[in-house]
C-alpha atoms as a PDB file:
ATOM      1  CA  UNK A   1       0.000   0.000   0.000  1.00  0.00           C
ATOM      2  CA  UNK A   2       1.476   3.691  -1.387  1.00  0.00           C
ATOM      3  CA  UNK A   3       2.387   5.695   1.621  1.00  0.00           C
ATOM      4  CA  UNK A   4       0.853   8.423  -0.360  1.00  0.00           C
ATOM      5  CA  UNK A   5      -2.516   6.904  -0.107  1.00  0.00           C
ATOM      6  CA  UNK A   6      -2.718   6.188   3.333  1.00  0.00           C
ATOM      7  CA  UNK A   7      -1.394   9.800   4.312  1.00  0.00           C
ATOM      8  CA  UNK A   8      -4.078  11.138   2.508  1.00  0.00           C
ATOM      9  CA  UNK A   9      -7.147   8.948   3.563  1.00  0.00           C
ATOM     10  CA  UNK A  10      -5.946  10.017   6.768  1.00  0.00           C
ATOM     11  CA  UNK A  11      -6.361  13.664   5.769  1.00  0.00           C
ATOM     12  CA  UNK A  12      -9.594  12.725   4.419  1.00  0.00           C
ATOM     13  CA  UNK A  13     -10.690  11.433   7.721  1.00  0.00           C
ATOM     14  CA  UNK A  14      -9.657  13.930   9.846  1.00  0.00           C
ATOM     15  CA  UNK A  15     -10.855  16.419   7.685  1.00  0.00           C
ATOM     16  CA  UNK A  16     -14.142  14.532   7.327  1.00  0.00           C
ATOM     17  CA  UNK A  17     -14.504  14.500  11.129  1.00  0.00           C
ATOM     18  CA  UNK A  18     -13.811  18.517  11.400  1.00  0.00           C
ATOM     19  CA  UNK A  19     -17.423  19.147   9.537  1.00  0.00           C
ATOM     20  CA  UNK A  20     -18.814  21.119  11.947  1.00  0.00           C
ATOM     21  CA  UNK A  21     -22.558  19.566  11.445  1.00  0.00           C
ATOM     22  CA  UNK A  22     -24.027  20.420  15.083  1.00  0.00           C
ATOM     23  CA  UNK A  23     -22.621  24.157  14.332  1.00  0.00           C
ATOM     24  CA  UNK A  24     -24.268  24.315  11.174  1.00  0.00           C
ATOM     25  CA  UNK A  25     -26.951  22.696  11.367  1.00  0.00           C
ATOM     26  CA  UNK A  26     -28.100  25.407  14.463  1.00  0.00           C
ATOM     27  CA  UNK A  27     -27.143  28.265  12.700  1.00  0.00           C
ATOM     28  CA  UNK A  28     -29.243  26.924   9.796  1.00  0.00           C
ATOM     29  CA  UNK A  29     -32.457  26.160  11.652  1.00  0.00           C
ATOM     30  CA  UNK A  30     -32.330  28.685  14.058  1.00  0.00           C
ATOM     31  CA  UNK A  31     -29.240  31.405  13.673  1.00  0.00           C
ATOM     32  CA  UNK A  32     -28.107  29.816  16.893  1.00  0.00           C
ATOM     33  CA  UNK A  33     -24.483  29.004  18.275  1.00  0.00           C
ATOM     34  CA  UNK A  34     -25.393  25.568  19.572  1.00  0.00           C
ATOM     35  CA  UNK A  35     -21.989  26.403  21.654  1.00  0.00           C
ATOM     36  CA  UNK A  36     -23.641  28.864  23.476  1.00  0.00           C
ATOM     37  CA  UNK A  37     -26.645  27.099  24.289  1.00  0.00           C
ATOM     38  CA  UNK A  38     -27.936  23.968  26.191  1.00  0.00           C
ATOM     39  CA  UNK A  39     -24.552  22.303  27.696  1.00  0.00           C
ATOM     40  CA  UNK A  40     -22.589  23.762  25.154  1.00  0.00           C
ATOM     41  CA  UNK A  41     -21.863  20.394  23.495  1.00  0.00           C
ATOM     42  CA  UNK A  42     -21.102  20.488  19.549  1.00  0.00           C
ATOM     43  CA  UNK A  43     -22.982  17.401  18.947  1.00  0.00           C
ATOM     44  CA  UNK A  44     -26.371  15.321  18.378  1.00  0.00           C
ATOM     45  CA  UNK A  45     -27.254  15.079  21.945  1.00  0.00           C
ATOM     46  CA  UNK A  46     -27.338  19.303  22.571  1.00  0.00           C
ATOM     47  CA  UNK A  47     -29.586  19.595  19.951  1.00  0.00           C
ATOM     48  CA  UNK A  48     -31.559  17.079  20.189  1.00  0.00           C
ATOM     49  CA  UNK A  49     -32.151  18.680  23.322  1.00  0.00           C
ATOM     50  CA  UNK A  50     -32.157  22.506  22.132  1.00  0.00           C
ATOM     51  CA  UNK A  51     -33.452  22.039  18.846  1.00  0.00           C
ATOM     52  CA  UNK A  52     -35.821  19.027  18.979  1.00  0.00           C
ATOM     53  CA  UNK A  53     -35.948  15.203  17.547  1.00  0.00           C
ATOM     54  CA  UNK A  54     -35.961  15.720  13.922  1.00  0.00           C
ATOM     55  CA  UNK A  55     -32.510  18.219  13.833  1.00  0.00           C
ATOM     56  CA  UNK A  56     -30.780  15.550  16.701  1.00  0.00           C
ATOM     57  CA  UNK A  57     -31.497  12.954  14.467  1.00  0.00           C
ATOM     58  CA  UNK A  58     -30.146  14.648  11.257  1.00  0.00           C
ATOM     59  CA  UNK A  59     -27.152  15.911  13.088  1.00  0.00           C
ATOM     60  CA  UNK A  60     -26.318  12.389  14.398  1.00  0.00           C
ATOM     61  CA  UNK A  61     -26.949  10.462  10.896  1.00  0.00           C
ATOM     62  CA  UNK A  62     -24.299  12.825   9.692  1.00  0.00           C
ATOM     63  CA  UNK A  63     -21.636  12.510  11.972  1.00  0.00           C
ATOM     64  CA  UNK A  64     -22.446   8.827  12.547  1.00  0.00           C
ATOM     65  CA  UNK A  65     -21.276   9.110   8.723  1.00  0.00           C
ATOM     66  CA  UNK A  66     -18.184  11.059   9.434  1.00  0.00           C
ATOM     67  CA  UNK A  67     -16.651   8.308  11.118  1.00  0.00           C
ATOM     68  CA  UNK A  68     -18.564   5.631   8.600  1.00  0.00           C
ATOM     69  CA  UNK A  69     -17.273   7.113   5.737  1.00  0.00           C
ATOM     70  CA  UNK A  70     -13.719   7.193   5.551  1.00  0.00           C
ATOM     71  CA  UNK A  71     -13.290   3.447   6.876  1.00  0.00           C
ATOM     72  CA  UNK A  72     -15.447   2.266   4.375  1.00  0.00           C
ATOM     73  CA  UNK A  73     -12.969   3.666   1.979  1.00  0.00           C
ATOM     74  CA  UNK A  74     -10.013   2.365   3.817  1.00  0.00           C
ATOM     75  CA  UNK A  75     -12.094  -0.853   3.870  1.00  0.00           C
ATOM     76  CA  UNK A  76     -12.446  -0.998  -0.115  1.00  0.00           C
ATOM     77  CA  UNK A  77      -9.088   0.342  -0.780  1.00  0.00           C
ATOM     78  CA  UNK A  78      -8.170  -2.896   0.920  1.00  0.00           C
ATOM     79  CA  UNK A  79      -6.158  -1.132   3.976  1.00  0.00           C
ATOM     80  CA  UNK A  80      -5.204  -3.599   6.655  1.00  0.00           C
ATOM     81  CA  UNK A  81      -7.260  -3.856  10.043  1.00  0.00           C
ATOM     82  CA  UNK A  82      -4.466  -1.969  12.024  1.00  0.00           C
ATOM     83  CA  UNK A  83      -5.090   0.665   9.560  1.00  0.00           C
ATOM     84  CA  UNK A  84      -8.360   1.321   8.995  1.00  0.00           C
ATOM     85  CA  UNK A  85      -8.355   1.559  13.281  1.00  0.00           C
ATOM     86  CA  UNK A  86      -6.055   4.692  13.027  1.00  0.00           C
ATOM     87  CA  UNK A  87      -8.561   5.776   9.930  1.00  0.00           C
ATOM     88  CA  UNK A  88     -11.489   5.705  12.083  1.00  0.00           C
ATOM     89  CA  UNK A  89      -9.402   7.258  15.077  1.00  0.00           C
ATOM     90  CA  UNK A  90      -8.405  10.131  12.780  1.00  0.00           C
ATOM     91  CA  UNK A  91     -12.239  10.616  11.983  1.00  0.00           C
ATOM     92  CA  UNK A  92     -12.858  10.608  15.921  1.00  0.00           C
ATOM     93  CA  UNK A  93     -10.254  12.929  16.471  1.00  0.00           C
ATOM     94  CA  UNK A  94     -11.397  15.566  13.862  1.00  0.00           C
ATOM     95  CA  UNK A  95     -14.828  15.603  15.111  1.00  0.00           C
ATOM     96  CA  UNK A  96     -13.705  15.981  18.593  1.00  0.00           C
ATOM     97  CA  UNK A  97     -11.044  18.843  17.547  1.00  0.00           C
ATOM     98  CA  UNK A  98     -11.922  19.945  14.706  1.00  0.00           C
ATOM     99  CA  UNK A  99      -9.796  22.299  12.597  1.00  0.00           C
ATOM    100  CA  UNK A 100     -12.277  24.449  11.443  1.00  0.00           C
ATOM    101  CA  UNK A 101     -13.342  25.846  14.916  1.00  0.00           C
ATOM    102  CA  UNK A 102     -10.495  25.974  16.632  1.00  0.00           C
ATOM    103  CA  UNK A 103     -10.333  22.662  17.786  1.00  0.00           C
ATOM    104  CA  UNK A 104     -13.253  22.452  19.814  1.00  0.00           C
ATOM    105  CA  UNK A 105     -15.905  19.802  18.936  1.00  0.00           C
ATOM    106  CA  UNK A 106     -18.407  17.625  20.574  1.00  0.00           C
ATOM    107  CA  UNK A 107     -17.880  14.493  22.511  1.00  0.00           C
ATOM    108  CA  UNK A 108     -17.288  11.866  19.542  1.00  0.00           C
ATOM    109  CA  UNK A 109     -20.720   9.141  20.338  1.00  0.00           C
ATOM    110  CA  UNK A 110     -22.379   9.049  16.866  1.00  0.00           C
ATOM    111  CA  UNK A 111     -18.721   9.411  15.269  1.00  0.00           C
ATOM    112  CA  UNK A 112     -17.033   6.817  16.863  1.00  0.00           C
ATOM    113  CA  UNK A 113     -20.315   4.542  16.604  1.00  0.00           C
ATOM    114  CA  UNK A 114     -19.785   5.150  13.031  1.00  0.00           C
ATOM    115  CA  UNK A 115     -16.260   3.603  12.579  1.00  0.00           C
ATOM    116  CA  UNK A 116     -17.303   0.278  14.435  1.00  0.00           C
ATOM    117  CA  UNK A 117     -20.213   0.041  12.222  1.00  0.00           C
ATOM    118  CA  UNK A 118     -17.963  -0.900   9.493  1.00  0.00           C
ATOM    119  CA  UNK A 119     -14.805  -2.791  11.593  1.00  0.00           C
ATOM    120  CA  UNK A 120     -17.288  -4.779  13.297  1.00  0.00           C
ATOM    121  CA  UNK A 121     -20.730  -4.584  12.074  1.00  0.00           C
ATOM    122  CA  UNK A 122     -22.667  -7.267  13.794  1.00  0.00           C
ATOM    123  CA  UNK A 123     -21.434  -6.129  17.880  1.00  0.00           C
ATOM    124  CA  UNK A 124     -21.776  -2.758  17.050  1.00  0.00           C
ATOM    125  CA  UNK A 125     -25.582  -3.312  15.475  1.00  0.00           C
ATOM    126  CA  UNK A 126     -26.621  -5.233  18.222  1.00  0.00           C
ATOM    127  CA  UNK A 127     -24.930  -2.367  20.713  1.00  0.00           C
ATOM    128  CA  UNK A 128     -26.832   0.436  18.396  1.00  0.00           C
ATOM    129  CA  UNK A 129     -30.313  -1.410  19.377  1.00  0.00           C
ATOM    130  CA  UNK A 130     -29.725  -1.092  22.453  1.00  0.00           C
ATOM    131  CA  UNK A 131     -28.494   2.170  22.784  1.00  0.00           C
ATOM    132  CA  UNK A 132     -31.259   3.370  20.555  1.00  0.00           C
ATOM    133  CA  UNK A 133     -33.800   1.791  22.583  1.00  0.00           C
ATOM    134  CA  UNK A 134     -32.270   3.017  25.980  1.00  0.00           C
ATOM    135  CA  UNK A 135     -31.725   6.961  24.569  1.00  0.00           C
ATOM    136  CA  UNK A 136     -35.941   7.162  23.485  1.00  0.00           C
ATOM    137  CA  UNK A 137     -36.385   5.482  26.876  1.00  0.00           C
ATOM    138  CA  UNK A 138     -33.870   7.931  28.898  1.00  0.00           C
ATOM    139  CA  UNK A 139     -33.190  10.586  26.781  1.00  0.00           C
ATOM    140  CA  UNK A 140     -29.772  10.355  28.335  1.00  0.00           C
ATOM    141  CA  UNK A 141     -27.065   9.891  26.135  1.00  0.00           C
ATOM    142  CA  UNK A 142     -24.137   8.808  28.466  1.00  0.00           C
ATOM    143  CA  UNK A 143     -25.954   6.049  29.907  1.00  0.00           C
ATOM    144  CA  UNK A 144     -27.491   4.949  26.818  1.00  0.00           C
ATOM    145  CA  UNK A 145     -23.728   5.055  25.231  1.00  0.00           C
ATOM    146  CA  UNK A 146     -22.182   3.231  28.823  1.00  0.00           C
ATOM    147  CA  UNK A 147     -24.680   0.380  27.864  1.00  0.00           C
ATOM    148  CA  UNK A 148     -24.563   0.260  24.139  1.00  0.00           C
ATOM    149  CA  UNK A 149     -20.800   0.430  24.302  1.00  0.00           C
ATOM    150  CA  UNK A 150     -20.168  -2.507  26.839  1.00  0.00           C
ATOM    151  CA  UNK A 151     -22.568  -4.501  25.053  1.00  0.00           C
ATOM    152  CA  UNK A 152     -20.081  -4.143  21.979  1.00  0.00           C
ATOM    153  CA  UNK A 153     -17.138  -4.636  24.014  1.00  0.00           C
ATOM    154  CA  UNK A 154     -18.977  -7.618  25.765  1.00  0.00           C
ATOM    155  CA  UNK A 155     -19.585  -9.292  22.668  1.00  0.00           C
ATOM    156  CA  UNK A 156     -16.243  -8.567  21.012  1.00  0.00           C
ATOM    157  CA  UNK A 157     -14.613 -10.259  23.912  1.00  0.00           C
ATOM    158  CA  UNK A 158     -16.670 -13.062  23.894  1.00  0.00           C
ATOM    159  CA  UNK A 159     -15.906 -13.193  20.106  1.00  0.00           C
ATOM    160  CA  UNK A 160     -12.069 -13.123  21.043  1.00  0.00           C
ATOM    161  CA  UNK A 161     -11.503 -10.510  18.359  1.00  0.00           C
ATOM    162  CA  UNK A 162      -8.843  -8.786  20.919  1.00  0.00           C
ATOM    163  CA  UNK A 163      -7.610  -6.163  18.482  1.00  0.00           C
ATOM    164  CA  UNK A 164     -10.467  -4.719  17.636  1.00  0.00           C
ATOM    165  CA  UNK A 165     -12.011  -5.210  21.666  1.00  0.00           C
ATOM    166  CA  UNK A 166      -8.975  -2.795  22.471  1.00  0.00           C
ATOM    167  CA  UNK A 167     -10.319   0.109  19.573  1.00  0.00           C
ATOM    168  CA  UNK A 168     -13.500  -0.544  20.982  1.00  0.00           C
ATOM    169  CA  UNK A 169     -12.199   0.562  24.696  1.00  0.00           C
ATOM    170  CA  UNK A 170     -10.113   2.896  23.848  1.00  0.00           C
ATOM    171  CA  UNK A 171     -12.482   4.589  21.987  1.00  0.00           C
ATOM    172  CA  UNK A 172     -15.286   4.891  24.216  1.00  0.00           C
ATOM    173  CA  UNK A 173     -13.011   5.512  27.412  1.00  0.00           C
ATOM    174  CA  UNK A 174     -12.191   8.593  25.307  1.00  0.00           C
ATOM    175  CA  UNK A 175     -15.690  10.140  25.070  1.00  0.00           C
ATOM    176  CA  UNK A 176     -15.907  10.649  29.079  1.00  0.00           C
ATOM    177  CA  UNK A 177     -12.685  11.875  29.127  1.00  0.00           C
ATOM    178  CA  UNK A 178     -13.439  14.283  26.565  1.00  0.00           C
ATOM    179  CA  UNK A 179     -16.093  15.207  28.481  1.00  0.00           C
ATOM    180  CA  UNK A 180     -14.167  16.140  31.540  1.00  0.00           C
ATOM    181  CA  UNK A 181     -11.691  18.354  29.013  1.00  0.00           C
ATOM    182  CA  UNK A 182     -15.039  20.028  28.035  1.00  0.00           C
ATOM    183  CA  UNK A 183     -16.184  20.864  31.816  1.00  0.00           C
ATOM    184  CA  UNK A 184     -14.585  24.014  32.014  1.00  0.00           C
ATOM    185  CA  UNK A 185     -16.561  25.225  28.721  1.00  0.00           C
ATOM    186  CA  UNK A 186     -19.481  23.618  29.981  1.00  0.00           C
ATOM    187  CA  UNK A 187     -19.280  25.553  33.330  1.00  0.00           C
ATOM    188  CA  UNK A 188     -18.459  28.952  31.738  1.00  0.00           C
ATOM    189  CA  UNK A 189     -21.537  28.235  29.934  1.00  0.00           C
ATOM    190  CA  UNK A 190     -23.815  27.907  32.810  1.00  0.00           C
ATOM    191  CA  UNK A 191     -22.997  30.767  34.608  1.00  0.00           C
ATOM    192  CA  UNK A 192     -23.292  32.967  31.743  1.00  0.00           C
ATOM    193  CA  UNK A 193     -27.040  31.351  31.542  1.00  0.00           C
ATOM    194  CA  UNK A 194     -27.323  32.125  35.240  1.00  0.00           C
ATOM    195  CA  UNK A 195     -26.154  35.812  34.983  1.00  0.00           C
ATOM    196  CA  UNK A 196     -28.810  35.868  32.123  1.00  0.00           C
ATOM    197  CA  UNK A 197     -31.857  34.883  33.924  1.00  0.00           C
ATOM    198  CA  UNK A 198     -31.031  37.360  36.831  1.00  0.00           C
ATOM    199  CA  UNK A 199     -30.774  40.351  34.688  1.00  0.00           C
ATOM    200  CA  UNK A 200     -34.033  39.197  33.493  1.00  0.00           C
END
């Protein structure tokens, strides 16, 4: 495989990750900074719970296909496991810190749920269910992810598919910890919401 060509599917996936799609799809619907509002969160979750159903839903098909995407072309390009994991990683990584707003993105979920789809399809459908089924239920996305994600990591182990039970770790340890990066942002954000409703 061309050095060339994995260099630049990496681009491609980082790149791909950076689309802003919470950011635009706020400013589209409503002229809004989804930044500013709800938790503060550059992702499906915020606004689903800002904007409603139907613009969480198109926000997370979207970046669920950010992360799809490029290791489906890795995939067909016939990359090696190994690398079509650091594909999918570089996807995560650009939706998380994206280059086009100064490296501050959302938490990753729908991203990162994307890449598994296509390293390990069946796990990651059968975690998908169930974290479908437990977000309508909850409307909480961490839990529904904590669930949805050990499921896949359950079954991956059971499966003995170790490399790709690692990714699968790694990758969703990441999302609380980006999380806790994102609490000072988050914070900032709710006092300024505070000092709002006093002045009113």
């Amino acid at each position: 495989m061309p050095s060339f060509t994995i260099i630049l599917i990496l681009i491609i996936a980082y790149l791909l990750g950076s689309i802003p799609t919470a950011l635009i799809v706020g400013r589209r619907l409503k002229g809004i900074d989804i930044r500013t509002i709800g938790n503060g969160n550059m992702g499906a979750s915020n606004i689903f719970h800002t904007l409603g159903e139907k613009a969480g839903i198109l926000v997370a098909v979207i970046d669920f296909l950010k992360g799809a995407l490029p290791v489906l072309l890795a995939t067909l390009l016939g990359f090696p496991v190994e690398w079509r994991m650091i594909v999918g990683a570089c996807a995560i990584l650009g939706h998380d810190f994206p280059v086009f707003v100064g490296f501050r993105g959302g938490q990753g979920t729908a991203t990162t749920l994307g890449t598994m789809l296509i390293l390990f399809p069946i796990q990651t459908l059968f975690g998908l269910i169930l974290y479908g089924s437990l977000f309508l239920i909850t409307s909480n996305s961490r839990l529904s992810c904590s669930f949805g994600g050990g499921l896949i990591a359950l079954l991956l182990g059971i499966s003995q598919q170790w490399l790709l039970f690692v990714y699968a770790i790694v990758a969703f340890v990441f999302i609380p910890l980006k999380l806790f990066m994102d609490t000072p942002r988050r914070r900032a954000i709710k006092s300024l919401h505070v000092k709002e409703v006093l002045k009113s």
